[in-house]
PDB file of N, CA and C in Angstrom:
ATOM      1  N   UNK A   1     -77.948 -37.671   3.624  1.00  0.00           N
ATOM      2  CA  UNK A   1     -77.856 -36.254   3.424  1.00  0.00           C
ATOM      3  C   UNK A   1     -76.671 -35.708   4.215  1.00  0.00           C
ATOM      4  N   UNK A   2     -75.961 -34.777   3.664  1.00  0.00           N
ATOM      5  CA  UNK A   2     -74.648 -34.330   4.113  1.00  0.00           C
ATOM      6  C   UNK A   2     -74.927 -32.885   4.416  1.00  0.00           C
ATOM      7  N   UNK A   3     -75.133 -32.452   6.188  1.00  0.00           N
ATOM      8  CA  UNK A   3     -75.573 -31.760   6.822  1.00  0.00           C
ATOM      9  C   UNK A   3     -74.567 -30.582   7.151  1.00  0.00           C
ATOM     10  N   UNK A   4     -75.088 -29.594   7.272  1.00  0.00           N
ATOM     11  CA  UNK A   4     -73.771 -28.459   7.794  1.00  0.00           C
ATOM     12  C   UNK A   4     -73.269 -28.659   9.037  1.00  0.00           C
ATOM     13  N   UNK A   5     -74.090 -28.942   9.918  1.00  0.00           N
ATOM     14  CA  UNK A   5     -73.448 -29.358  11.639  1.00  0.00           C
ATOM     15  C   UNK A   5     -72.633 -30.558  11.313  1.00  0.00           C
ATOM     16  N   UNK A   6     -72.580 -31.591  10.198  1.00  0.00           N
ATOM     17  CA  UNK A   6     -71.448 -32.641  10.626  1.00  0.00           C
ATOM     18  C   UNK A   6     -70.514 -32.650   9.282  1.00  0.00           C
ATOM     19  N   UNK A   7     -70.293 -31.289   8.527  1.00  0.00           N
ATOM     20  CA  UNK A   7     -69.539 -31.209   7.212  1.00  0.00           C
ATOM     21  C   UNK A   7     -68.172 -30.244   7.890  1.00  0.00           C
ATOM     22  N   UNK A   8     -67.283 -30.637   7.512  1.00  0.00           N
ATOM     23  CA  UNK A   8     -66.096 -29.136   7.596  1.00  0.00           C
ATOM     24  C   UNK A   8     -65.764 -28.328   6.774  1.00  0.00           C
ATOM     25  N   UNK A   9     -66.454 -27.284   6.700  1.00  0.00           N
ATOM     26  CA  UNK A   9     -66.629 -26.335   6.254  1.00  0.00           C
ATOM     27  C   UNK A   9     -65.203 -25.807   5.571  1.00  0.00           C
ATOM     28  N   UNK A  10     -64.817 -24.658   4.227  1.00  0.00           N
ATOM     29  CA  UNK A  10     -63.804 -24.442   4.226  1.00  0.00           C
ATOM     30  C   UNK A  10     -63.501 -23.113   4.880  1.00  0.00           C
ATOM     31  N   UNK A  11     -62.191 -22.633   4.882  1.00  0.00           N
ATOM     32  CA  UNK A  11     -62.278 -21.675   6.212  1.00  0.00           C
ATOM     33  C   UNK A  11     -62.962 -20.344   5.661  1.00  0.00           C
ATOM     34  N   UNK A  12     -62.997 -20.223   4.266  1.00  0.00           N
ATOM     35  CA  UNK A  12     -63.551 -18.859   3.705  1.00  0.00           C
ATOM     36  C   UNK A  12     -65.101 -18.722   4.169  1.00  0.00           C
ATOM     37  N   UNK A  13     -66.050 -19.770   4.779  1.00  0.00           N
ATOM     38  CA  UNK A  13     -67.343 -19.950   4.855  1.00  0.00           C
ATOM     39  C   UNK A  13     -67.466 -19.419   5.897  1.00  0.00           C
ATOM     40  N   UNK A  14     -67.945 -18.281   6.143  1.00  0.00           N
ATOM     41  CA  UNK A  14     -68.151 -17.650   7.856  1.00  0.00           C
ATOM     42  C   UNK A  14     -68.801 -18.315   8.988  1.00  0.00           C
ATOM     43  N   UNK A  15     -68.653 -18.895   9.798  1.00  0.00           N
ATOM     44  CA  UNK A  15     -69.516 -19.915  10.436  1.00  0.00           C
ATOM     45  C   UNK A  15     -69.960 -18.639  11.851  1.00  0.00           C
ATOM     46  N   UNK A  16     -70.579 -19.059  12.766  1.00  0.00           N
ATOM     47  CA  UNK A  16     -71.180 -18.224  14.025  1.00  0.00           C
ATOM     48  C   UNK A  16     -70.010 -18.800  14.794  1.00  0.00           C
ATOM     49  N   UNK A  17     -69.833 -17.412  15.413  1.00  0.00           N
ATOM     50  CA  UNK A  17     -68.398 -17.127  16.557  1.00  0.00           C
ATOM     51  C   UNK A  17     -69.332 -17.359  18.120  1.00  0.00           C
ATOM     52  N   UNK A  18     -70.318 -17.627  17.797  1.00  0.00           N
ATOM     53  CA  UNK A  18     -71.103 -17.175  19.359  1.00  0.00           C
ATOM     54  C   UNK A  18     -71.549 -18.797  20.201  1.00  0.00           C
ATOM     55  N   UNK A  19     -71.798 -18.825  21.083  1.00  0.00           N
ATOM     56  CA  UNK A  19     -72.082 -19.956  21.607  1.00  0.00           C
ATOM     57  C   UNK A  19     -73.459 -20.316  21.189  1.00  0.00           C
ATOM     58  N   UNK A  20     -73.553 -21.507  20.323  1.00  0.00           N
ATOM     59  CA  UNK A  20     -75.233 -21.457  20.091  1.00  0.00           C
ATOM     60  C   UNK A  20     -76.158 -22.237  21.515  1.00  0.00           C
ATOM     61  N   UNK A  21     -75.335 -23.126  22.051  1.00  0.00           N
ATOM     62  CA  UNK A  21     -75.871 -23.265  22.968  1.00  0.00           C
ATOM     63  C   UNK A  21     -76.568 -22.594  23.572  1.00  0.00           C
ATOM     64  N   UNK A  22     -76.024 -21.130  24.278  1.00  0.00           N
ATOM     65  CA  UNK A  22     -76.718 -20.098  25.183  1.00  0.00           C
ATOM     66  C   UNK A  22     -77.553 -19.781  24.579  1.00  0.00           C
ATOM     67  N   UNK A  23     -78.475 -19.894  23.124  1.00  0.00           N
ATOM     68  CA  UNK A  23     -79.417 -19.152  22.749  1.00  0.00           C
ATOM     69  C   UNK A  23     -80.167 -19.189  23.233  1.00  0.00           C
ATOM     70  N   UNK A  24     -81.461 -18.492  23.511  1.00  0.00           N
ATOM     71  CA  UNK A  24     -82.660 -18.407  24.166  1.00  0.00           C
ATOM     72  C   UNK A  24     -83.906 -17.941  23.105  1.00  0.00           C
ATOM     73  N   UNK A  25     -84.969 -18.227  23.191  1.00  0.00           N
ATOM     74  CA  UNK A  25     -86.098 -17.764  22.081  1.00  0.00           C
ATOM     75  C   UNK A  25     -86.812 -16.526  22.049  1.00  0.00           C
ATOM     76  N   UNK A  26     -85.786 -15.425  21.969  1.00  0.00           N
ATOM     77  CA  UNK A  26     -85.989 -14.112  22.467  1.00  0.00           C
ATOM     78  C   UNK A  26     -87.108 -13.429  21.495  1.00  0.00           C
ATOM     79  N   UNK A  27     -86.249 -14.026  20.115  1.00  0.00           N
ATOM     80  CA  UNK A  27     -87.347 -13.592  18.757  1.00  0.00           C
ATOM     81  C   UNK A  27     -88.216 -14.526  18.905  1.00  0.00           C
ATOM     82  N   UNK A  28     -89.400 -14.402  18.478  1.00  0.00           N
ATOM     83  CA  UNK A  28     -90.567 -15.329  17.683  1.00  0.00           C
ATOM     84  C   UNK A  28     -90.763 -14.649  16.085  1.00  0.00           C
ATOM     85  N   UNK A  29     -90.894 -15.745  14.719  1.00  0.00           N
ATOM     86  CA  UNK A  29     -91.109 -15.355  13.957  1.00  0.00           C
ATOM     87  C   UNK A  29     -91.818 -16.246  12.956  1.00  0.00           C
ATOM     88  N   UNK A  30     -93.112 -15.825  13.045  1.00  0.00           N
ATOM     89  CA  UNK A  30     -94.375 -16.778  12.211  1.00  0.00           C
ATOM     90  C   UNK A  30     -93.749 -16.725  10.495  1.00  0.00           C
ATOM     91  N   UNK A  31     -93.820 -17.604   9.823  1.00  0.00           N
ATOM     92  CA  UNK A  31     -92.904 -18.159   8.833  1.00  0.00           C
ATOM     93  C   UNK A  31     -91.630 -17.647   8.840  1.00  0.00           C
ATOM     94  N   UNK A  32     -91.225 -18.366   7.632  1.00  0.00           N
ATOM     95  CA  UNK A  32     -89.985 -19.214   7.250  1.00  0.00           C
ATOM     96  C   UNK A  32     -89.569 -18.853   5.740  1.00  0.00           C
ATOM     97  N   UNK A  33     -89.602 -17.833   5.505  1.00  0.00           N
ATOM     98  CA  UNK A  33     -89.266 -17.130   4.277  1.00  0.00           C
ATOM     99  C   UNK A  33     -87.786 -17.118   3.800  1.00  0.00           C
ATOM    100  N   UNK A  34     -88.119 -16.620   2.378  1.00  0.00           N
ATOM    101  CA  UNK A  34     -86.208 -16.193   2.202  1.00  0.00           C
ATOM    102  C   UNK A  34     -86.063 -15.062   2.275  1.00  0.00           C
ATOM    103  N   UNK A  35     -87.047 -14.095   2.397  1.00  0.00           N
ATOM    104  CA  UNK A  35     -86.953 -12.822   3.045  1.00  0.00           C
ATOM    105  C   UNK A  35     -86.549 -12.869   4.194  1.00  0.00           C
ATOM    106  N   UNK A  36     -86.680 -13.056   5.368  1.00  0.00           N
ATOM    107  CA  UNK A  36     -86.476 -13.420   6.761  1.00  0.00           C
ATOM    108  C   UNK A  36     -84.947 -14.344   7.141  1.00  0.00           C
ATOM    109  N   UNK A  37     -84.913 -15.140   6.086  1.00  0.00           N
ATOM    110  CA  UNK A  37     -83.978 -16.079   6.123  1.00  0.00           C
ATOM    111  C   UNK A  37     -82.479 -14.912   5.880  1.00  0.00           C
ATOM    112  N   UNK A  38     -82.531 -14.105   4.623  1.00  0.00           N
ATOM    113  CA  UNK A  38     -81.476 -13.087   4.257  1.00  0.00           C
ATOM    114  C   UNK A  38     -81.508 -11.972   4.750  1.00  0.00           C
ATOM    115  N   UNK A  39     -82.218 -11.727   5.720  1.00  0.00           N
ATOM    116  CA  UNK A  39     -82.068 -10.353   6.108  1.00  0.00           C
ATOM    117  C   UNK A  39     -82.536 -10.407   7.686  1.00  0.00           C
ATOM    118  N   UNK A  40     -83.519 -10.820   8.174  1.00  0.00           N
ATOM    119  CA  UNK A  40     -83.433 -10.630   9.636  1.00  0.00           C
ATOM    120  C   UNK A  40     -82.967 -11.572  10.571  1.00  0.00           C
ATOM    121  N   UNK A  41     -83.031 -12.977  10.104  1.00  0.00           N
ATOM    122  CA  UNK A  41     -82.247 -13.866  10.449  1.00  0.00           C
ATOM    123  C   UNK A  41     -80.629 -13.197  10.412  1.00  0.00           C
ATOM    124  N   UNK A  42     -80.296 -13.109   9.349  1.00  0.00           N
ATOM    125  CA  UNK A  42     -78.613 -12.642   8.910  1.00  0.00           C
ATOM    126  C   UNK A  42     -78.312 -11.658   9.474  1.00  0.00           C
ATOM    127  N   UNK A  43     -79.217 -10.573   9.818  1.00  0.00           N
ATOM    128  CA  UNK A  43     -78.702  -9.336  10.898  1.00  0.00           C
ATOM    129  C   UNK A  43     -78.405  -9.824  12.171  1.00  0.00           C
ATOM    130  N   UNK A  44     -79.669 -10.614  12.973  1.00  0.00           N
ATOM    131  CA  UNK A  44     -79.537 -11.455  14.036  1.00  0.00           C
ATOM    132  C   UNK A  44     -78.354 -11.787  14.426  1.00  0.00           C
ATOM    133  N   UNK A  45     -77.539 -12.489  13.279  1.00  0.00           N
ATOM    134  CA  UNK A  45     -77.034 -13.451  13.092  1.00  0.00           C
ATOM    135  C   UNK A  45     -75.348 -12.365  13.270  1.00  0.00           C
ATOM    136  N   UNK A  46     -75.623 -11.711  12.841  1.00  0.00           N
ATOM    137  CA  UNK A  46     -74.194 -10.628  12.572  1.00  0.00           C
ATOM    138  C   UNK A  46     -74.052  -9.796  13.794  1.00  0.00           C
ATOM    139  N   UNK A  47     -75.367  -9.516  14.591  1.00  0.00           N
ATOM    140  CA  UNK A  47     -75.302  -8.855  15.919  1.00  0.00           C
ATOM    141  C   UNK A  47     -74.855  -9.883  16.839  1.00  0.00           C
ATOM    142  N   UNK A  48     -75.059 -11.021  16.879  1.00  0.00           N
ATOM    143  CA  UNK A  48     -74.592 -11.736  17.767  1.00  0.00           C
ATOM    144  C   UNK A  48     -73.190 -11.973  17.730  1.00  0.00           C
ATOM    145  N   UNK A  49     -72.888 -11.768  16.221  1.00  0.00           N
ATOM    146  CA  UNK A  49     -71.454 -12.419  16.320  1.00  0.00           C
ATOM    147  C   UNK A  49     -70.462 -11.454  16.502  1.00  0.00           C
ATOM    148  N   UNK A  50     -70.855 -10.088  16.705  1.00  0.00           N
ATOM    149  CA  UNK A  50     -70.209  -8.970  17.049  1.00  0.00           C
ATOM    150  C   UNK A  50     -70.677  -8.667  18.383  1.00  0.00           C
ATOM    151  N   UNK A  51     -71.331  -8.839  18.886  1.00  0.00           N
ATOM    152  CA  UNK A  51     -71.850  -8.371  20.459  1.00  0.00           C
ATOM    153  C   UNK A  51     -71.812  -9.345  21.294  1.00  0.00           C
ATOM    154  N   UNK A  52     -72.488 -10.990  20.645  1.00  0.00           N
ATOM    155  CA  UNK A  52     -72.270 -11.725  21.648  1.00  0.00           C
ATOM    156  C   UNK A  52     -74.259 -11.948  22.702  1.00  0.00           C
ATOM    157  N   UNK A  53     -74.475 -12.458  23.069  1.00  0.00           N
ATOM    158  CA  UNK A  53     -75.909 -12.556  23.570  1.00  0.00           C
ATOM    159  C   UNK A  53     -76.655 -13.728  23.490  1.00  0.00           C
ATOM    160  N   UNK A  54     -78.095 -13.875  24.062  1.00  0.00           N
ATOM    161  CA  UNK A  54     -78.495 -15.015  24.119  1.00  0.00           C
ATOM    162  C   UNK A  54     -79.965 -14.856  22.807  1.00  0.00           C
ATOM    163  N   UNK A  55     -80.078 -14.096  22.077  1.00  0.00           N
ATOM    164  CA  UNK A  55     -81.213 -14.015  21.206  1.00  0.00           C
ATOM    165  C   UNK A  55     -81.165 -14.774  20.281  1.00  0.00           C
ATOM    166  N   UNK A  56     -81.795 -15.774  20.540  1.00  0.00           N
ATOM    167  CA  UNK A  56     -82.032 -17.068  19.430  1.00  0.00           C
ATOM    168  C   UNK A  56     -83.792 -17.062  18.646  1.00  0.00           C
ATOM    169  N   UNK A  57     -83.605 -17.300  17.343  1.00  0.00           N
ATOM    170  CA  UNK A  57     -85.031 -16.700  16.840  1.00  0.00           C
ATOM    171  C   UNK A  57     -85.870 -18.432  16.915  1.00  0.00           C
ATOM    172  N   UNK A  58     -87.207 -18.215  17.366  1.00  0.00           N
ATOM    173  CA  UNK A  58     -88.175 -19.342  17.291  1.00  0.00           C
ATOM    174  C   UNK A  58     -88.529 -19.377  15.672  1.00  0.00           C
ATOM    175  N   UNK A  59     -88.419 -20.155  14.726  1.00  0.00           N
ATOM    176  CA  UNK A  59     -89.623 -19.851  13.864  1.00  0.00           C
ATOM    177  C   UNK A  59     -91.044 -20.812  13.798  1.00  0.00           C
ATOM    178  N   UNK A  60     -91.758 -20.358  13.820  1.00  0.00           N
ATOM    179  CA  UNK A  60     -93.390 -20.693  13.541  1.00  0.00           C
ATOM    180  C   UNK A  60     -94.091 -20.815  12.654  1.00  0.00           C
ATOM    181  N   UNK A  61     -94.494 -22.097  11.903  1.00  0.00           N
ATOM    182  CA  UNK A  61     -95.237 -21.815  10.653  1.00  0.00           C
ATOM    183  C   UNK A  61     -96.409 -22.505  11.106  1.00  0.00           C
ATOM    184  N   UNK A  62     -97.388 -22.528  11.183  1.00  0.00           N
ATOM    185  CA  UNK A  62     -98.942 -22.757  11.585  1.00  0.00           C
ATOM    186  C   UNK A  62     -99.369 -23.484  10.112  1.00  0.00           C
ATOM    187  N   UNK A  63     -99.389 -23.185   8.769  1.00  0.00           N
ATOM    188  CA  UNK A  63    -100.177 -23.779   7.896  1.00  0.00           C
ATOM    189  C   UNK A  63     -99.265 -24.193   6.668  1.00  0.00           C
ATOM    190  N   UNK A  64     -97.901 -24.132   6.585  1.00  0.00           N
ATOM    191  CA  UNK A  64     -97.370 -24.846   5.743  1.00  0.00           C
ATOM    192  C   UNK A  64     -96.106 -24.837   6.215  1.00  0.00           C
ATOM    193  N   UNK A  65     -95.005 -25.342   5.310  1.00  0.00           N
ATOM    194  CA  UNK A  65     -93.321 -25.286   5.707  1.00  0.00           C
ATOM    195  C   UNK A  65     -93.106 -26.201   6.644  1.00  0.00           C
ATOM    196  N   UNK A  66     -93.597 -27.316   6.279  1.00  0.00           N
ATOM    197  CA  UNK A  66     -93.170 -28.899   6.536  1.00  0.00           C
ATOM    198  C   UNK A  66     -92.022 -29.353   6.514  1.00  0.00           C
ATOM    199  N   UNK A  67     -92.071 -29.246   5.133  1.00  0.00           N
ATOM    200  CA  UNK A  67     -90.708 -29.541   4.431  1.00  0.00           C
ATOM    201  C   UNK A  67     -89.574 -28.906   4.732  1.00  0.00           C
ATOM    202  N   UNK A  68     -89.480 -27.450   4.468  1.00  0.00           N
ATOM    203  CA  UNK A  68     -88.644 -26.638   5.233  1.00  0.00           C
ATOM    204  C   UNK A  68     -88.163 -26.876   6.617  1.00  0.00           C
ATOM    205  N   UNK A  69     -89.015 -26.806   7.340  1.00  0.00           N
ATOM    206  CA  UNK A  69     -89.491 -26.801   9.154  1.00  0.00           C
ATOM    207  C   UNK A  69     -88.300 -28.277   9.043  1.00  0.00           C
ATOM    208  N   UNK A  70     -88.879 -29.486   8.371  1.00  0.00           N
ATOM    209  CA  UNK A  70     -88.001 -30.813   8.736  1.00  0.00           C
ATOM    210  C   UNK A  70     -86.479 -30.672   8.369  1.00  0.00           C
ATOM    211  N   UNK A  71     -86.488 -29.634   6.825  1.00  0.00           N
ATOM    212  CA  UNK A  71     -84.642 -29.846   6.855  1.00  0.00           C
ATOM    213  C   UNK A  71     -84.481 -28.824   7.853  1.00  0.00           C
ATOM    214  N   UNK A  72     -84.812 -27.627   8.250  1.00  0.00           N
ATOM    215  CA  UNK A  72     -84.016 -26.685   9.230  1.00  0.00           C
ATOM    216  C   UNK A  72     -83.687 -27.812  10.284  1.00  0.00           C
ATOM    217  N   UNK A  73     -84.442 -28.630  10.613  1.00  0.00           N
ATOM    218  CA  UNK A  73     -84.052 -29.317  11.626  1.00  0.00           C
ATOM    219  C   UNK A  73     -82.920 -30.396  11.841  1.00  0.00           C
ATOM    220  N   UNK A  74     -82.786 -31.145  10.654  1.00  0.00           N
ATOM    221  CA  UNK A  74     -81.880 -31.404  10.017  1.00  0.00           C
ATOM    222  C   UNK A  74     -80.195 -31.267  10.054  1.00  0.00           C
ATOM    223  N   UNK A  75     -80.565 -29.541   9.776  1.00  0.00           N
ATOM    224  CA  UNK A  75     -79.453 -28.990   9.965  1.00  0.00           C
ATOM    225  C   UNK A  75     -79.223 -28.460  11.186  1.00  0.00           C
ATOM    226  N   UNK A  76     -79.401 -28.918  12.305  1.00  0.00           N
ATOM    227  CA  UNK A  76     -79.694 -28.532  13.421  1.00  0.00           C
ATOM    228  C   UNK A  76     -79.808 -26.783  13.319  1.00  0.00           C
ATOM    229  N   UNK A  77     -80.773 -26.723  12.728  1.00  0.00           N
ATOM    230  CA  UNK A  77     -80.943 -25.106  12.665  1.00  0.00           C
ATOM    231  C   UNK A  77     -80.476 -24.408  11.758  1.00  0.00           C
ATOM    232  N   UNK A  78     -79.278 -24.678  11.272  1.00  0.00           N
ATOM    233  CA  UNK A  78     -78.545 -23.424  10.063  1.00  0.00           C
ATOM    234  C   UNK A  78     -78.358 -23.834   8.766  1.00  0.00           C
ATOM    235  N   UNK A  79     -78.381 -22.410   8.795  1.00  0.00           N
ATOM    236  CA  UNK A  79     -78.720 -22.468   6.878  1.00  0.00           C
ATOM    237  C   UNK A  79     -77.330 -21.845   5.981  1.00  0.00           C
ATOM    238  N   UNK A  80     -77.567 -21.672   5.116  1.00  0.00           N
ATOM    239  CA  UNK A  80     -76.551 -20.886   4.387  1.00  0.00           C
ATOM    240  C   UNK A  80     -77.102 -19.496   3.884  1.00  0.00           C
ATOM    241  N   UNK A  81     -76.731 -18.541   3.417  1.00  0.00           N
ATOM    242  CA  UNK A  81     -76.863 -17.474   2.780  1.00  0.00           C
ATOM    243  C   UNK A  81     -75.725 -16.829   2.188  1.00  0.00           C
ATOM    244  N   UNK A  82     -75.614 -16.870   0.459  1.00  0.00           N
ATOM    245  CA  UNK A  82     -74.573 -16.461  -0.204  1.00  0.00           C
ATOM    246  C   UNK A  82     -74.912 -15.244  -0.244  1.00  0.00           C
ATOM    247  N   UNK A  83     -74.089 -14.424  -0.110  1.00  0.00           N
ATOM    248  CA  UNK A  83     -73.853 -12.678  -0.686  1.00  0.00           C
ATOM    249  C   UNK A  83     -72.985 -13.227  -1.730  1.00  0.00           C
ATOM    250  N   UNK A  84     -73.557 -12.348  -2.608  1.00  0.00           N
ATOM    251  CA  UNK A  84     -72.884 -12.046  -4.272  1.00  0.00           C
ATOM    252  C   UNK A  84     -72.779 -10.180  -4.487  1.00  0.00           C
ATOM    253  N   UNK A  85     -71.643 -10.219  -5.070  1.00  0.00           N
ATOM    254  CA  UNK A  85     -71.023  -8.991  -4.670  1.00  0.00           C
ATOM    255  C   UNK A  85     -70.189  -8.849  -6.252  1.00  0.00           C
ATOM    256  N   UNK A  86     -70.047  -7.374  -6.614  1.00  0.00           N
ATOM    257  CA  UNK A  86     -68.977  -6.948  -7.455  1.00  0.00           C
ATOM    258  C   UNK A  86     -67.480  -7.715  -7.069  1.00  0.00           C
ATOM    259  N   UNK A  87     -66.948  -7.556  -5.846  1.00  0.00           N
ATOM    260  CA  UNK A  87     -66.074  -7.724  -5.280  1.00  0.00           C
ATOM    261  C   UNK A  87     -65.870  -9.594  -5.169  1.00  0.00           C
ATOM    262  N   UNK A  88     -66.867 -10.159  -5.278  1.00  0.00           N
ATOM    263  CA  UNK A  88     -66.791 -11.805  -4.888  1.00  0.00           C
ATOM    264  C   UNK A  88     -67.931 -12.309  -4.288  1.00  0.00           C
ATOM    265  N   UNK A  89     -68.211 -13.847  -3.835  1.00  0.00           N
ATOM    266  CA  UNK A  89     -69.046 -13.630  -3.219  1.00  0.00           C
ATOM    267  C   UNK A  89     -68.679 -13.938  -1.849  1.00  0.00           C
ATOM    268  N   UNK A  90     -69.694 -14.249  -0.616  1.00  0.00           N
ATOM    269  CA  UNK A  90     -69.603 -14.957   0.660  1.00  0.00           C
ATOM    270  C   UNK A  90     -70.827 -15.649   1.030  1.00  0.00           C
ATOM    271  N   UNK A  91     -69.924 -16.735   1.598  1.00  0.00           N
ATOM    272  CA  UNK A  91     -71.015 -17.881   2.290  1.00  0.00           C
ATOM    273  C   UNK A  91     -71.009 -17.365   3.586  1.00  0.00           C
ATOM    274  N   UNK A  92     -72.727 -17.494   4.084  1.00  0.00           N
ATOM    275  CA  UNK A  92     -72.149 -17.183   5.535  1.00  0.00           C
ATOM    276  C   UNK A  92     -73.154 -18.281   6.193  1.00  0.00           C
ATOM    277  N   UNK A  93     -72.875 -18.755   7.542  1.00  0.00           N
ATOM    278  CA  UNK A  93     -73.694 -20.085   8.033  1.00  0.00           C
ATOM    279  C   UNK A  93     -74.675 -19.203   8.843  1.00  0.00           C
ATOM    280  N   UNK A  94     -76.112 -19.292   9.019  1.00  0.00           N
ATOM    281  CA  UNK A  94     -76.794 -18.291   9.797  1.00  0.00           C
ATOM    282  C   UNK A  94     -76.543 -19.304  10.812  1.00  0.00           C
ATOM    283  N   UNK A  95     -77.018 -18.939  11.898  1.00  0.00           N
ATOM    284  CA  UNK A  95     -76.840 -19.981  13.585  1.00  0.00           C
ATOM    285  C   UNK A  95     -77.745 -18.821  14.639  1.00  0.00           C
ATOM    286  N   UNK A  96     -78.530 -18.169  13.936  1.00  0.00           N
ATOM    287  CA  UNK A  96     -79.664 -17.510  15.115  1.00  0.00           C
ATOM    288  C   UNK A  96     -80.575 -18.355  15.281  1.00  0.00           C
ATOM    289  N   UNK A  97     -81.132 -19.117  14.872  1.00  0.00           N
ATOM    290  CA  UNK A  97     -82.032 -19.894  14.677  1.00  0.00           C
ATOM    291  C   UNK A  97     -81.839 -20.990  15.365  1.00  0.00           C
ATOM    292  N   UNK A  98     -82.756 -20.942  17.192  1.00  0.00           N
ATOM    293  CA  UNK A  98     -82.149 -22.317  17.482  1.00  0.00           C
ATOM    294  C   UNK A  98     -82.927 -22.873  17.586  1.00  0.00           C
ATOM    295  N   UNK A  99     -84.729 -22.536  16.814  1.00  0.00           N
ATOM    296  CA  UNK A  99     -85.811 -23.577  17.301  1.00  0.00           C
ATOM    297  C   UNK A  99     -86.945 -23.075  16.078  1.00  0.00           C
ATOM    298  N   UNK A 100     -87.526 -24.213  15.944  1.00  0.00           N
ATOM    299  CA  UNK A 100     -88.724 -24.208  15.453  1.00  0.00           C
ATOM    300  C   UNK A 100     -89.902 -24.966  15.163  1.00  0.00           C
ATOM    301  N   UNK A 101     -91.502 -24.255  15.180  1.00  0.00           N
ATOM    302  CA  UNK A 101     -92.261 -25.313  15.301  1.00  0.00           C
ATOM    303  C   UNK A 101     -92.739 -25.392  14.445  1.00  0.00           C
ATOM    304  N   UNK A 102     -93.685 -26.430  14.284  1.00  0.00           N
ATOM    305  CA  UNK A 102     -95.059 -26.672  12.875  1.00  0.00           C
ATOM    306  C   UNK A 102     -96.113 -27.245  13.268  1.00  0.00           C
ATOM    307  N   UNK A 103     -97.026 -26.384  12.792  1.00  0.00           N
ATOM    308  CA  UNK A 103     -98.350 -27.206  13.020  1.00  0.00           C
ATOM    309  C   UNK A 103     -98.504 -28.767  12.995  1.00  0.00           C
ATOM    310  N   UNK A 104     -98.338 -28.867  11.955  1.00  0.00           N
ATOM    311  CA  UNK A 104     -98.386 -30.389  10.857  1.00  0.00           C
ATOM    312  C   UNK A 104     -97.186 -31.907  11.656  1.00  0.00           C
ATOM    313  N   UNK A 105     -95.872 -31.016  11.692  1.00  0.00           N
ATOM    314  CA  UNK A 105     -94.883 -31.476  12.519  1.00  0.00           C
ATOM    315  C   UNK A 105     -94.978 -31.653  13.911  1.00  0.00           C
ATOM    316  N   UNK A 106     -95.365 -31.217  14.638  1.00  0.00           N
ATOM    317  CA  UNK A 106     -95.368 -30.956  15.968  1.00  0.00           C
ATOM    318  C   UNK A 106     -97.096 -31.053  16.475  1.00  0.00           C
ATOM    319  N   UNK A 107     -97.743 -31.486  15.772  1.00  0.00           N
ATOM    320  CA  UNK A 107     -99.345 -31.758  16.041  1.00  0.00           C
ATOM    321  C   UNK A 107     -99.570 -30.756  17.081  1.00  0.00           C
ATOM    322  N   UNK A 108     -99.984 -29.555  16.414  1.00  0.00           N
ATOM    323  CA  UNK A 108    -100.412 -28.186  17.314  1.00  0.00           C
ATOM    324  C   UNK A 108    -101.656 -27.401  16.548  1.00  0.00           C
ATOM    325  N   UNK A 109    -102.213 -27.429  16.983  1.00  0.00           N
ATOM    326  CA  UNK A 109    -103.941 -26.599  16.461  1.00  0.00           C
ATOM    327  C   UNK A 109    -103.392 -25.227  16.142  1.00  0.00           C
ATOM    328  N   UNK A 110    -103.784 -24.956  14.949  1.00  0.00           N
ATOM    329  CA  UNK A 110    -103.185 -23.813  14.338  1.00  0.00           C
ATOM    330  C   UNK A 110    -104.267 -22.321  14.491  1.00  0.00           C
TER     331      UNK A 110
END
């Protein structure tokens, strides 16, 4: 599998300007949606890269998102999210996301 942390990206693909290292698990957020994924993840994700900070989001899924839960990990955390637009579209790499658990994965009583 050909992962975003070890692909080179082309330069139009917005990648995170911020140190992901420094993140910290400031957010907690029980599932793993594509609601969450395009919009509060991606705000996260846009405040940091304009402000700068240590707010890194946990996500938590207790009763499903296995599958999910194993590729986020995968990708050491980031995902993609296209905006499609009149104007064109954009890729952007989310990188708020520096942790997450699973019931199922991580053998934790839900």
């Amino acid at each position: 599998m050909k992962t975003i942390a070890s692909t080179a990206l082309p330069a139009r693909v917005q990648q995170p300007r911020y140190d992901r290292a420094q993140l910290r698990s400031r957010i907690v957020h029980f599932g793993f949606g594509a609601f969450h994924r395009a919009h509060q993840a991606l705000l996260t994700n846009r405040v940091l890269n304009e402000k700068g900070g240590d707010w890194g989001i946990c996500e938590i899924s207790l009763f499903s998102g296995d599958v999910l839960m194993s590729q986020l990990r995968a990708q050491d955390h980031l995902f993609t999210v296209l905006e499609k637009g009149a104007e064109g579209n954009e890729a952007i790499i989310v990188g708020a996301v520096h942790e997450c658990l699973n019931a199922k994965l991580d053998s934790l009583p839900a």
